[in-house]
PDB file of N, CA and C in Angstrom:
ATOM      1  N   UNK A   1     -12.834  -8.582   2.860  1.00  0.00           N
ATOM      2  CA  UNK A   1     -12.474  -9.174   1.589  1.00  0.00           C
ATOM      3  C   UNK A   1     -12.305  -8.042   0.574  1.00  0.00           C
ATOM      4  N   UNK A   2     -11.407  -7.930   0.027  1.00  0.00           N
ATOM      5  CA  UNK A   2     -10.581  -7.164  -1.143  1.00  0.00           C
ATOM      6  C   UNK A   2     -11.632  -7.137  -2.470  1.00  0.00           C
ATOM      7  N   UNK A   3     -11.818  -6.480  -3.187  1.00  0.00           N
ATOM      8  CA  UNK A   3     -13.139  -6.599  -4.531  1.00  0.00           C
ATOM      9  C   UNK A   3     -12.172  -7.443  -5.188  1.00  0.00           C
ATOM     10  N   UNK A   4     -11.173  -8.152  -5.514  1.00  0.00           N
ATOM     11  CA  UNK A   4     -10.381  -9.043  -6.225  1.00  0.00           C
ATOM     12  C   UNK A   4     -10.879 -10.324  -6.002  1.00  0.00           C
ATOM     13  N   UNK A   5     -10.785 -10.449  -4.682  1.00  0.00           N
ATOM     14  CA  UNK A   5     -10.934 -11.830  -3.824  1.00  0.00           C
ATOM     15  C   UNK A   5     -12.338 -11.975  -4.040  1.00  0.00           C
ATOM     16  N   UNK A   6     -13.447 -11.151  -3.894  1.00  0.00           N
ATOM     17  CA  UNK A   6     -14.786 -11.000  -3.924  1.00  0.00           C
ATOM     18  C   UNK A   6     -15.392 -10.987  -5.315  1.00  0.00           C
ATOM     19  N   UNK A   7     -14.742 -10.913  -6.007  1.00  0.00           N
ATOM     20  CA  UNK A   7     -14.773 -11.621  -7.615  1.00  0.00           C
ATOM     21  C   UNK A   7     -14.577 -12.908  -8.254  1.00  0.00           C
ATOM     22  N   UNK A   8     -13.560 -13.109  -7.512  1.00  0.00           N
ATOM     23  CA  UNK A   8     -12.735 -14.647  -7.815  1.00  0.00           C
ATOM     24  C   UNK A   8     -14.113 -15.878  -6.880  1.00  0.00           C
ATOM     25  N   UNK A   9     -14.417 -15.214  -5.589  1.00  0.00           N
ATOM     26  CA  UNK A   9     -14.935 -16.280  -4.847  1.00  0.00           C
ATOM     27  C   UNK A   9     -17.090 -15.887  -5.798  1.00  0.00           C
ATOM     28  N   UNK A  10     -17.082 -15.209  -6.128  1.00  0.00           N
ATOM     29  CA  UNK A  10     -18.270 -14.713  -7.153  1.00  0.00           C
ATOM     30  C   UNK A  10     -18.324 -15.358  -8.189  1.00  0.00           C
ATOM     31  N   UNK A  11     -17.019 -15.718  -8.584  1.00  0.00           N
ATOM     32  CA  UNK A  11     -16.640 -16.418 -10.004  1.00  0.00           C
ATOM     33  C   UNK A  11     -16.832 -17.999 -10.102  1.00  0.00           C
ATOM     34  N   UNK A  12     -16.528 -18.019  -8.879  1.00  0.00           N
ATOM     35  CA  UNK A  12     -16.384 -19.723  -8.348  1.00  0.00           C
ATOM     36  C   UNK A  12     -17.631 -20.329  -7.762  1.00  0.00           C
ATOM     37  N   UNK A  13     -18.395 -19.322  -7.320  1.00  0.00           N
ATOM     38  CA  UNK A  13     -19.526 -19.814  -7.229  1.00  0.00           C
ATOM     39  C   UNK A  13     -20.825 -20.186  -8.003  1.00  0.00           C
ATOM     40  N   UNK A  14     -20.278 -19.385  -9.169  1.00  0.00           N
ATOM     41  CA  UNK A  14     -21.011 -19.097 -10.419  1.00  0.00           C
ATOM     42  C   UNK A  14     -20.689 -20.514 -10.414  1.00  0.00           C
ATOM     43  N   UNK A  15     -19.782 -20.635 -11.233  1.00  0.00           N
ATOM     44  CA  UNK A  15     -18.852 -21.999 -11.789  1.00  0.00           C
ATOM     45  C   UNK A  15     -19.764 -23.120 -11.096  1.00  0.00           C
ATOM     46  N   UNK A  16     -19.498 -23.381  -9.575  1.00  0.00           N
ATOM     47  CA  UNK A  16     -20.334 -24.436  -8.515  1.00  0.00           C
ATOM     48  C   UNK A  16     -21.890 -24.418  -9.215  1.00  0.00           C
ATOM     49  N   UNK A  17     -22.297 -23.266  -9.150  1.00  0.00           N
ATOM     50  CA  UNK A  17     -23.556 -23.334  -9.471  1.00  0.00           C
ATOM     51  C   UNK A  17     -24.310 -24.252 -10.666  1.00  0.00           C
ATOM     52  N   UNK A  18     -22.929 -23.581 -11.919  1.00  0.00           N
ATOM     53  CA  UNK A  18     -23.468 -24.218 -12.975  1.00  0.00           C
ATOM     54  C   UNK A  18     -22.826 -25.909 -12.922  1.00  0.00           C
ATOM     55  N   UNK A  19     -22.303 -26.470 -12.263  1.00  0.00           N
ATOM     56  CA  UNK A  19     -22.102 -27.688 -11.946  1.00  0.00           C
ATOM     57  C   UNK A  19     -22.522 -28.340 -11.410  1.00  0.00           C
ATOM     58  N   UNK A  20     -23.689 -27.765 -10.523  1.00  0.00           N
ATOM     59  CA  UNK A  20     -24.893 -28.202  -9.905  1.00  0.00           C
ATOM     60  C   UNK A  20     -25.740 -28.438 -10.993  1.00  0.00           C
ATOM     61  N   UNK A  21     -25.982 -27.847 -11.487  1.00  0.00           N
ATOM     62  CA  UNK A  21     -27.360 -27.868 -12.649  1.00  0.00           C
ATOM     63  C   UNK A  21     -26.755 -28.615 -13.836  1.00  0.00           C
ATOM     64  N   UNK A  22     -25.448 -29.060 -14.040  1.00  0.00           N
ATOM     65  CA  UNK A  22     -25.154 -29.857 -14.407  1.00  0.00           C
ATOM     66  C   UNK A  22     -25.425 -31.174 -14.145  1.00  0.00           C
ATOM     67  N   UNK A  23     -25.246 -31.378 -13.219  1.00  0.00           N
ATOM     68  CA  UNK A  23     -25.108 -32.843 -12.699  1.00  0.00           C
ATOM     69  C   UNK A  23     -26.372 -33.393 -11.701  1.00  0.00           C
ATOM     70  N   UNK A  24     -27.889 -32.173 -12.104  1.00  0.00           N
ATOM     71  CA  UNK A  24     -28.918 -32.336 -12.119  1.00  0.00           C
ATOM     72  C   UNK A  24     -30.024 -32.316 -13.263  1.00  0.00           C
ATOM     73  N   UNK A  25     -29.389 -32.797 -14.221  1.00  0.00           N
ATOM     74  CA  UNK A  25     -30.162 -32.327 -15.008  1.00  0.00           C
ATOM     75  C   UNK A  25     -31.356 -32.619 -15.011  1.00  0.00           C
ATOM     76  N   UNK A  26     -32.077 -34.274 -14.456  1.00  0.00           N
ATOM     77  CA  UNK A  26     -33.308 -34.492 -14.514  1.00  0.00           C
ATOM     78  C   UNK A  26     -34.543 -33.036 -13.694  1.00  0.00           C
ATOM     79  N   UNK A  27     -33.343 -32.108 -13.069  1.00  0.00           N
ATOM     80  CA  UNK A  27     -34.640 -30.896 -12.695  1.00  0.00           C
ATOM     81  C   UNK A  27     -34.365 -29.857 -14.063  1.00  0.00           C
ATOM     82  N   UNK A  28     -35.977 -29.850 -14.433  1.00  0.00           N
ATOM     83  CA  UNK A  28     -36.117 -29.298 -15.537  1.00  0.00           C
ATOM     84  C   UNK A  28     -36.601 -28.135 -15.501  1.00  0.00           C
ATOM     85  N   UNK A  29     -36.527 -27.022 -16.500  1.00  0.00           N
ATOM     86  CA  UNK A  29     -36.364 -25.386 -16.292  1.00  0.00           C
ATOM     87  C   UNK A  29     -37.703 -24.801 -15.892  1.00  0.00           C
ATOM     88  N   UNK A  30     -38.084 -25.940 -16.069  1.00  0.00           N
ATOM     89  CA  UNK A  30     -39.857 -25.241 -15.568  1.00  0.00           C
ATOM     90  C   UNK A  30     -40.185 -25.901 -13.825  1.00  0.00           C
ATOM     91  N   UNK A  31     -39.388 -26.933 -13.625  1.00  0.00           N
ATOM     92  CA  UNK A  31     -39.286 -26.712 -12.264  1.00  0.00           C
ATOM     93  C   UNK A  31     -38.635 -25.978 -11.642  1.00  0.00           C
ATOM     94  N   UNK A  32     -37.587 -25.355 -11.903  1.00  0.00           N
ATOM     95  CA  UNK A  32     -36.755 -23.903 -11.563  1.00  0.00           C
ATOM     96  C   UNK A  32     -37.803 -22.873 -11.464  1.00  0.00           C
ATOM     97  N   UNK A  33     -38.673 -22.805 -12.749  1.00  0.00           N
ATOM     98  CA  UNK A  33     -39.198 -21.730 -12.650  1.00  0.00           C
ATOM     99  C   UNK A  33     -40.764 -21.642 -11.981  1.00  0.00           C
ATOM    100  N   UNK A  34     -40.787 -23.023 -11.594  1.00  0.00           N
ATOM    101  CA  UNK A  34     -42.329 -22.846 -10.303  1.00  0.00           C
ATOM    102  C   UNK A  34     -41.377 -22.516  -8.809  1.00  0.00           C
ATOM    103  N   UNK A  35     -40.201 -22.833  -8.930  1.00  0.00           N
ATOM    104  CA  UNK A  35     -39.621 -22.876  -7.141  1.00  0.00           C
ATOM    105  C   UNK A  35     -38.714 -21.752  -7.180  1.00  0.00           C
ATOM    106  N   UNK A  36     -38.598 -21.306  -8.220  1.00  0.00           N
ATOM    107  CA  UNK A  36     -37.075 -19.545  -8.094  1.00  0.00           C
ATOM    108  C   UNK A  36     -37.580 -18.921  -8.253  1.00  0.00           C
ATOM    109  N   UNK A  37     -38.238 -18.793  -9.587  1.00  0.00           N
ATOM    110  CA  UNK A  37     -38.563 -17.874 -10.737  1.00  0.00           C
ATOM    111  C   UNK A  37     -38.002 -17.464 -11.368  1.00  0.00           C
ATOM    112  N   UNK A  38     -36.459 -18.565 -11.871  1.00  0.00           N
ATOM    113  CA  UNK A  38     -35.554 -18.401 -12.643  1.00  0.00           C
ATOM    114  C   UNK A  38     -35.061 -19.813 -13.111  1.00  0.00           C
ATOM    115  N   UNK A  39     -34.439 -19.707 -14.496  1.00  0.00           N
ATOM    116  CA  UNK A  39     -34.056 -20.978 -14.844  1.00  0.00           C
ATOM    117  C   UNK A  39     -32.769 -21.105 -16.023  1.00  0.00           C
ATOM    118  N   UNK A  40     -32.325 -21.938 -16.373  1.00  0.00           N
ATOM    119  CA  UNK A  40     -30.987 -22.115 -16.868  1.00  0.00           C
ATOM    120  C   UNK A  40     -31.232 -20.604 -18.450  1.00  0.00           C
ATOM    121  N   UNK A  41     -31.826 -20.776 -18.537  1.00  0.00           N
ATOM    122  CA  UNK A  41     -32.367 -19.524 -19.748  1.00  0.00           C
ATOM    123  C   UNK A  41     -32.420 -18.423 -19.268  1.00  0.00           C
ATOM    124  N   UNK A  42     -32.596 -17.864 -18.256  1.00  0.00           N
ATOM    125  CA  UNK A  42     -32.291 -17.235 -17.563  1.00  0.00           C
ATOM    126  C   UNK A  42     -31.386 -16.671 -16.867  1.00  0.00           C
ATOM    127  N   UNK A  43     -30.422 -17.943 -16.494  1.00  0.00           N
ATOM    128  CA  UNK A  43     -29.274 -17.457 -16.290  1.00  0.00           C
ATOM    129  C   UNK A  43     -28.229 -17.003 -17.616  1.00  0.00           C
ATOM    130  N   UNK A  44     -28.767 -17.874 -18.755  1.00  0.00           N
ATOM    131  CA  UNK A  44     -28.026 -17.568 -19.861  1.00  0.00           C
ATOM    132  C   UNK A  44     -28.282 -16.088 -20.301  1.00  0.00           C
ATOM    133  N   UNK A  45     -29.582 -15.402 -19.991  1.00  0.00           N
ATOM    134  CA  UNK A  45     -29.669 -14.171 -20.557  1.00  0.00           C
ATOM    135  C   UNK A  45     -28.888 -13.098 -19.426  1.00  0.00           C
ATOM    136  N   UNK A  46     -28.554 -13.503 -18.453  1.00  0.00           N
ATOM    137  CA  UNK A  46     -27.940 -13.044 -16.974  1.00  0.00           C
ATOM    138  C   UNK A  46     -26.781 -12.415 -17.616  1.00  0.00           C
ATOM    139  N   UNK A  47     -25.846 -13.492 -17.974  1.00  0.00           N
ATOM    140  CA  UNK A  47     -24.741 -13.983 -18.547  1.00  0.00           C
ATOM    141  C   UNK A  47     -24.034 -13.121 -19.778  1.00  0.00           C
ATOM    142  N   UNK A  48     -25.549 -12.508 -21.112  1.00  0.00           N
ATOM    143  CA  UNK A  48     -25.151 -12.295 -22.160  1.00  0.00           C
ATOM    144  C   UNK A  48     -25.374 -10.775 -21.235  1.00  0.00           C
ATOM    145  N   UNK A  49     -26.606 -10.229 -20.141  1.00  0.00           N
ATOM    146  CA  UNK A  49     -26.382  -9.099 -20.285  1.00  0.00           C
ATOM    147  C   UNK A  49     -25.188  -7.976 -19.515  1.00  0.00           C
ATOM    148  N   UNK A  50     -24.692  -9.070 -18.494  1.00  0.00           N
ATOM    149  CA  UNK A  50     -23.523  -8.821 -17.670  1.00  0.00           C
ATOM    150  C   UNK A  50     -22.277  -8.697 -18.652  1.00  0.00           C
ATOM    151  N   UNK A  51     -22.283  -9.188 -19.563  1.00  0.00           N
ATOM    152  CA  UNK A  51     -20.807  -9.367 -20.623  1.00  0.00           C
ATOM    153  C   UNK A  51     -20.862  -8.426 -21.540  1.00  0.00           C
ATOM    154  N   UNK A  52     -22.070  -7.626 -22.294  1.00  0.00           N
ATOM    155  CA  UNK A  52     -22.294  -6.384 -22.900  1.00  0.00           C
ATOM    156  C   UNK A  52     -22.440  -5.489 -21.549  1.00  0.00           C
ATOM    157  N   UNK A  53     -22.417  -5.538 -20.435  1.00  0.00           N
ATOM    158  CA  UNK A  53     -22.006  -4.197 -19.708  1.00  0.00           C
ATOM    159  C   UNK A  53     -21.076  -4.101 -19.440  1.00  0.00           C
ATOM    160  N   UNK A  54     -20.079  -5.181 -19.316  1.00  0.00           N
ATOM    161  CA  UNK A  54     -18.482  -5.347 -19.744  1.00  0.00           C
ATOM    162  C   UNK A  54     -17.840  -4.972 -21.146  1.00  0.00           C
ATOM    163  N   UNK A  55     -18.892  -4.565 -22.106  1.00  0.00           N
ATOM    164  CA  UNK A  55     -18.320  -4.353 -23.041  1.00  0.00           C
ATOM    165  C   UNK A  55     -17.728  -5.509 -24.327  1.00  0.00           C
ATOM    166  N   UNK A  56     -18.526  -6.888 -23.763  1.00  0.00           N
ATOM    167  CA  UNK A  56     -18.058  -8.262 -24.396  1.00  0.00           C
ATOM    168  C   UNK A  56     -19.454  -8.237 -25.107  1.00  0.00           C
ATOM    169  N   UNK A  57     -19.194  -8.880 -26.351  1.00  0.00           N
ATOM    170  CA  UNK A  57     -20.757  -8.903 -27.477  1.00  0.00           C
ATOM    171  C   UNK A  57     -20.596 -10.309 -27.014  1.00  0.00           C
ATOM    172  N   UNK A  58     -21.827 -11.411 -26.757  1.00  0.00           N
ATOM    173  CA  UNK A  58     -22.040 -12.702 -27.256  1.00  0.00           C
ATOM    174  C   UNK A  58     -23.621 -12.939 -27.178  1.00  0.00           C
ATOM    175  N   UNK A  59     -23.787 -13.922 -27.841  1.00  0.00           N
ATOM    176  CA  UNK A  59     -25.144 -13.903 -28.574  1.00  0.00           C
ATOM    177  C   UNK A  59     -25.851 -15.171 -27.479  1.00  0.00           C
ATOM    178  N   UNK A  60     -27.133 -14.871 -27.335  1.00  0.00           N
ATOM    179  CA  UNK A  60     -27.613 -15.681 -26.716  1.00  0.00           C
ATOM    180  C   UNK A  60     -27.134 -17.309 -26.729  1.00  0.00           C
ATOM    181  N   UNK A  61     -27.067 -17.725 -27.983  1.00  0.00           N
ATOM    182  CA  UNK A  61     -26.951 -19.079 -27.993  1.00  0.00           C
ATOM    183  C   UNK A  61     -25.286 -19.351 -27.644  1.00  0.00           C
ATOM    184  N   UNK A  62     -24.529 -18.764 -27.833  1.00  0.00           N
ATOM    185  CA  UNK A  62     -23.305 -18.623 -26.844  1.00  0.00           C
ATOM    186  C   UNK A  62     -23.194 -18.940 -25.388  1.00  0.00           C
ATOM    187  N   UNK A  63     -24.399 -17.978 -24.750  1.00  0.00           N
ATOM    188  CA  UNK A  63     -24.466 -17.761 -23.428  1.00  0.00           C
ATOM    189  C   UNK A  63     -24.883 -18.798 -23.243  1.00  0.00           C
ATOM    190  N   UNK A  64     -26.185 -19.240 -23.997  1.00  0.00           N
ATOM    191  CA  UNK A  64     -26.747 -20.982 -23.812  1.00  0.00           C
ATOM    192  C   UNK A  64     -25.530 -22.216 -23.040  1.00  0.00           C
ATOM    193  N   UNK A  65     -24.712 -21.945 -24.280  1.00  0.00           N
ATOM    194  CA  UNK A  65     -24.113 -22.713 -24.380  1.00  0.00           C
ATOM    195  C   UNK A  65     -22.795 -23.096 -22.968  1.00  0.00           C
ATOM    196  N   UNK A  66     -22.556 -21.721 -22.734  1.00  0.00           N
ATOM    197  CA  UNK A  66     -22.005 -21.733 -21.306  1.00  0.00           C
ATOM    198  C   UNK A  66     -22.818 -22.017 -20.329  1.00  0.00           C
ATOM    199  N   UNK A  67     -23.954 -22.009 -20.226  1.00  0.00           N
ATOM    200  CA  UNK A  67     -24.677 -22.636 -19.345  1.00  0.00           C
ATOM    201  C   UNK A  67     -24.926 -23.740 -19.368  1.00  0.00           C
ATOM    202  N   UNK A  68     -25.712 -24.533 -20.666  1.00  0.00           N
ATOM    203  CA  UNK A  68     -25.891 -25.767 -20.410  1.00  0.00           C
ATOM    204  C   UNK A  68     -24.816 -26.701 -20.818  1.00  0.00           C
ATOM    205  N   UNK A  69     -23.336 -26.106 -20.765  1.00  0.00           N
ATOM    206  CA  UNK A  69     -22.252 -27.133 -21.143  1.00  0.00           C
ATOM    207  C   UNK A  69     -22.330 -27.867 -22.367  1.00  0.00           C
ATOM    208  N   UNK A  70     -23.213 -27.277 -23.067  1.00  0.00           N
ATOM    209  CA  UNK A  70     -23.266 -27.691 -24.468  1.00  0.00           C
ATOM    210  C   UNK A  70     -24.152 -27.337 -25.328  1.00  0.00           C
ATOM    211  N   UNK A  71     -23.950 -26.994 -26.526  1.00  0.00           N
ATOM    212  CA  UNK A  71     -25.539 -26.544 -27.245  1.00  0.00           C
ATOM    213  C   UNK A  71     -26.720 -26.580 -26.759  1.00  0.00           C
ATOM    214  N   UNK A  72     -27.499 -25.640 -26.972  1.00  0.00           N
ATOM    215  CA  UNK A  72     -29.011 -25.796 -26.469  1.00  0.00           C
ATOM    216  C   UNK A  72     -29.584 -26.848 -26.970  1.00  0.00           C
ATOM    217  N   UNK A  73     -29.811 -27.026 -28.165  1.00  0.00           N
ATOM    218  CA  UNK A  73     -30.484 -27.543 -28.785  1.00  0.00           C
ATOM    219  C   UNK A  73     -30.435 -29.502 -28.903  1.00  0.00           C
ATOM    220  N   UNK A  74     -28.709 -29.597 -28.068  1.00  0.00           N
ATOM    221  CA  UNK A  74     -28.241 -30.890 -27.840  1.00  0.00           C
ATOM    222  C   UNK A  74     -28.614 -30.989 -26.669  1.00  0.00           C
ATOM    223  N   UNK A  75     -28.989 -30.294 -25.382  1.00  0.00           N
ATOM    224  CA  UNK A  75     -29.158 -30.317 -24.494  1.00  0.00           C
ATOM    225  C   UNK A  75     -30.942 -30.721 -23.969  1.00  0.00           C
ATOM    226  N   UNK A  76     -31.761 -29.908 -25.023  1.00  0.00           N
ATOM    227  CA  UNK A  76     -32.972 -30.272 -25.231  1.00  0.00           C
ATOM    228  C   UNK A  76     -33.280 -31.637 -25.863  1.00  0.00           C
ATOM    229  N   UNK A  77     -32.408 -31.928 -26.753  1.00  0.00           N
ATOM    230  CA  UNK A  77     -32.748 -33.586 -27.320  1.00  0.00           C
ATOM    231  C   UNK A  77     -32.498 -34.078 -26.576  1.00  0.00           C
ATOM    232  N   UNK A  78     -31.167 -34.245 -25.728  1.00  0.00           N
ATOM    233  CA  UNK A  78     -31.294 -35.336 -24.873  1.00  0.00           C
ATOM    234  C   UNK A  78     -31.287 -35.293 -23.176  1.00  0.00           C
ATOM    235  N   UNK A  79     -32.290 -33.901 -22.324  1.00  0.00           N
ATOM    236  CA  UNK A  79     -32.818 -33.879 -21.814  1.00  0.00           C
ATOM    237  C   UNK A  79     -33.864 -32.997 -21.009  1.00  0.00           C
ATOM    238  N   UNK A  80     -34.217 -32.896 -21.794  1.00  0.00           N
ATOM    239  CA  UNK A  80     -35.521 -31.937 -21.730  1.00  0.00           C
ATOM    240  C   UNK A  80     -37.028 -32.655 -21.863  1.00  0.00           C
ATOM    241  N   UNK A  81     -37.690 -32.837 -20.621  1.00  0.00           N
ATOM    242  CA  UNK A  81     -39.323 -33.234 -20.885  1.00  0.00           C
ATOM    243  C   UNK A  81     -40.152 -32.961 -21.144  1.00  0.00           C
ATOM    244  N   UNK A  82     -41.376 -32.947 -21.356  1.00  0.00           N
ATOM    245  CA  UNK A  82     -42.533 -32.692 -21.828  1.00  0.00           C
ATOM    246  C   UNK A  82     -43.008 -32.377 -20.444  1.00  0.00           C
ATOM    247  N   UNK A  83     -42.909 -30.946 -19.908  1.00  0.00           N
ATOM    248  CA  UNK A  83     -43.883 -30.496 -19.468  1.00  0.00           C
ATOM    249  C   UNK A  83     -45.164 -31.045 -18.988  1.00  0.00           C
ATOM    250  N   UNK A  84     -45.595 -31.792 -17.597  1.00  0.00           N
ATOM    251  CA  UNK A  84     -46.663 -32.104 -17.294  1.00  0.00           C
ATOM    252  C   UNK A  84     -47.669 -31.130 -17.043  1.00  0.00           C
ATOM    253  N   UNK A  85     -49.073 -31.617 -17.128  1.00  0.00           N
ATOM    254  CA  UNK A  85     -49.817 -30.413 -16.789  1.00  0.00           C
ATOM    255  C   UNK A  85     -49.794 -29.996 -15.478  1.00  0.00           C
ATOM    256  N   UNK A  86     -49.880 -30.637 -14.564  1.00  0.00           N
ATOM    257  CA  UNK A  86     -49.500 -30.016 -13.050  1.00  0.00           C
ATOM    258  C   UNK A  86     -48.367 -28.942 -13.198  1.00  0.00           C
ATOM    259  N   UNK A  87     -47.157 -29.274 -13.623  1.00  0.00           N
ATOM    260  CA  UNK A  87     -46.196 -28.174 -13.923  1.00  0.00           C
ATOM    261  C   UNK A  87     -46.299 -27.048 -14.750  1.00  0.00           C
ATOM    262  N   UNK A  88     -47.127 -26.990 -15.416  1.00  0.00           N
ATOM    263  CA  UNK A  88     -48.138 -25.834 -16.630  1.00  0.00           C
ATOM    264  C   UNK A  88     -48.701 -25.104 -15.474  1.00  0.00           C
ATOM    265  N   UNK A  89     -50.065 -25.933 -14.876  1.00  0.00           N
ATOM    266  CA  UNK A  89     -50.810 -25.483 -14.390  1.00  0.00           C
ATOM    267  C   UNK A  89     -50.069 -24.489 -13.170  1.00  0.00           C
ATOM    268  N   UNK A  90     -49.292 -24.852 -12.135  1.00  0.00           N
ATOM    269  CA  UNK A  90     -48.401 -24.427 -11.178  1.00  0.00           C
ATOM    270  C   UNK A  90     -47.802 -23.120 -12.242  1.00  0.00           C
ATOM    271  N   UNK A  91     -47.103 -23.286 -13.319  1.00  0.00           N
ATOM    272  CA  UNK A  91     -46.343 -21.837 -13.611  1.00  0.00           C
ATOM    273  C   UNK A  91     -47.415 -20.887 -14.273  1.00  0.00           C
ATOM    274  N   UNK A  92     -48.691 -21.215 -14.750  1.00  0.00           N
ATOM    275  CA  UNK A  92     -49.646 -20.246 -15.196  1.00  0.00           C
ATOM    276  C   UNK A  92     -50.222 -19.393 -14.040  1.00  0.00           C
ATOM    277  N   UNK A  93     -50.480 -20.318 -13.203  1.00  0.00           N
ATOM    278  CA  UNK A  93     -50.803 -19.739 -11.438  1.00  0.00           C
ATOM    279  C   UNK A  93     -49.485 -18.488 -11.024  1.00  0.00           C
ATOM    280  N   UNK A  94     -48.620 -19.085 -11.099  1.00  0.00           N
ATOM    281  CA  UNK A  94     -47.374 -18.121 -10.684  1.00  0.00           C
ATOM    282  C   UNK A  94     -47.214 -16.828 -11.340  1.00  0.00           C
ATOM    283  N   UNK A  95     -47.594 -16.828 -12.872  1.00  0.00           N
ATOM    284  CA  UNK A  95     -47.376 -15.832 -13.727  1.00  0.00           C
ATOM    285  C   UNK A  95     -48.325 -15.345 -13.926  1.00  0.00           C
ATOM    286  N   UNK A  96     -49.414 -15.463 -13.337  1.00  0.00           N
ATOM    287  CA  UNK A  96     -50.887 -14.560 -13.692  1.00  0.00           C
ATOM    288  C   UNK A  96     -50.838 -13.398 -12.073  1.00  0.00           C
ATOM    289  N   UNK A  97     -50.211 -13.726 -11.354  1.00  0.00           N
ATOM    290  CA  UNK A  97     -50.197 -12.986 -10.007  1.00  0.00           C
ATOM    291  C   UNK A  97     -49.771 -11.731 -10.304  1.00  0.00           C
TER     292      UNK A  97
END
């Protein structure tokens, strides 16, 4: 595969990816981040720091915004949960290691 082709199919998978996590939204970023150790915020900071090594400025909430297909902050009102404590408890365990 050609680095052209290996970009384009890189590109597209990105794309798949974030259309997955689209059209999952009931899994929430703190279950990403007990089972990856990564999560849609994450990929958004992925995103802003890959595009300033390209030489592209955009600001976090930009990058947000390409990720969660729409404002953060619209995305948190209408779906984002309250954190159970089992799911606390599980990522405090993970991050104290």
């Amino acid at each position: 595969m050609d680095k052209q082709k290996q970009l384009e199919v890189e590109a597209a998978t990105f794309r798949r990816l974030l259309a997955h996590l689209d059209a999952h939204k009931e899994v929430q970023n703190i279950d990403l981040m007990n089972l990856a150790s990564f999560c849609r915020n994450c990929l958004s900071k992925w995103y802003r720091a890959e595009a300033e090594e390209q030489g592209i400025s955009i600001d976090y909430d930009a990058a947000r915004e390409i990720v969660y297909g729409m404002p953060y902050a619209e995305w948190k009102d209408k779906y984002q949960q309250e954190a159970g404590a089992e799911q606390l408890e599980k990522f405090k365990q993970k991050n104290s290691q």
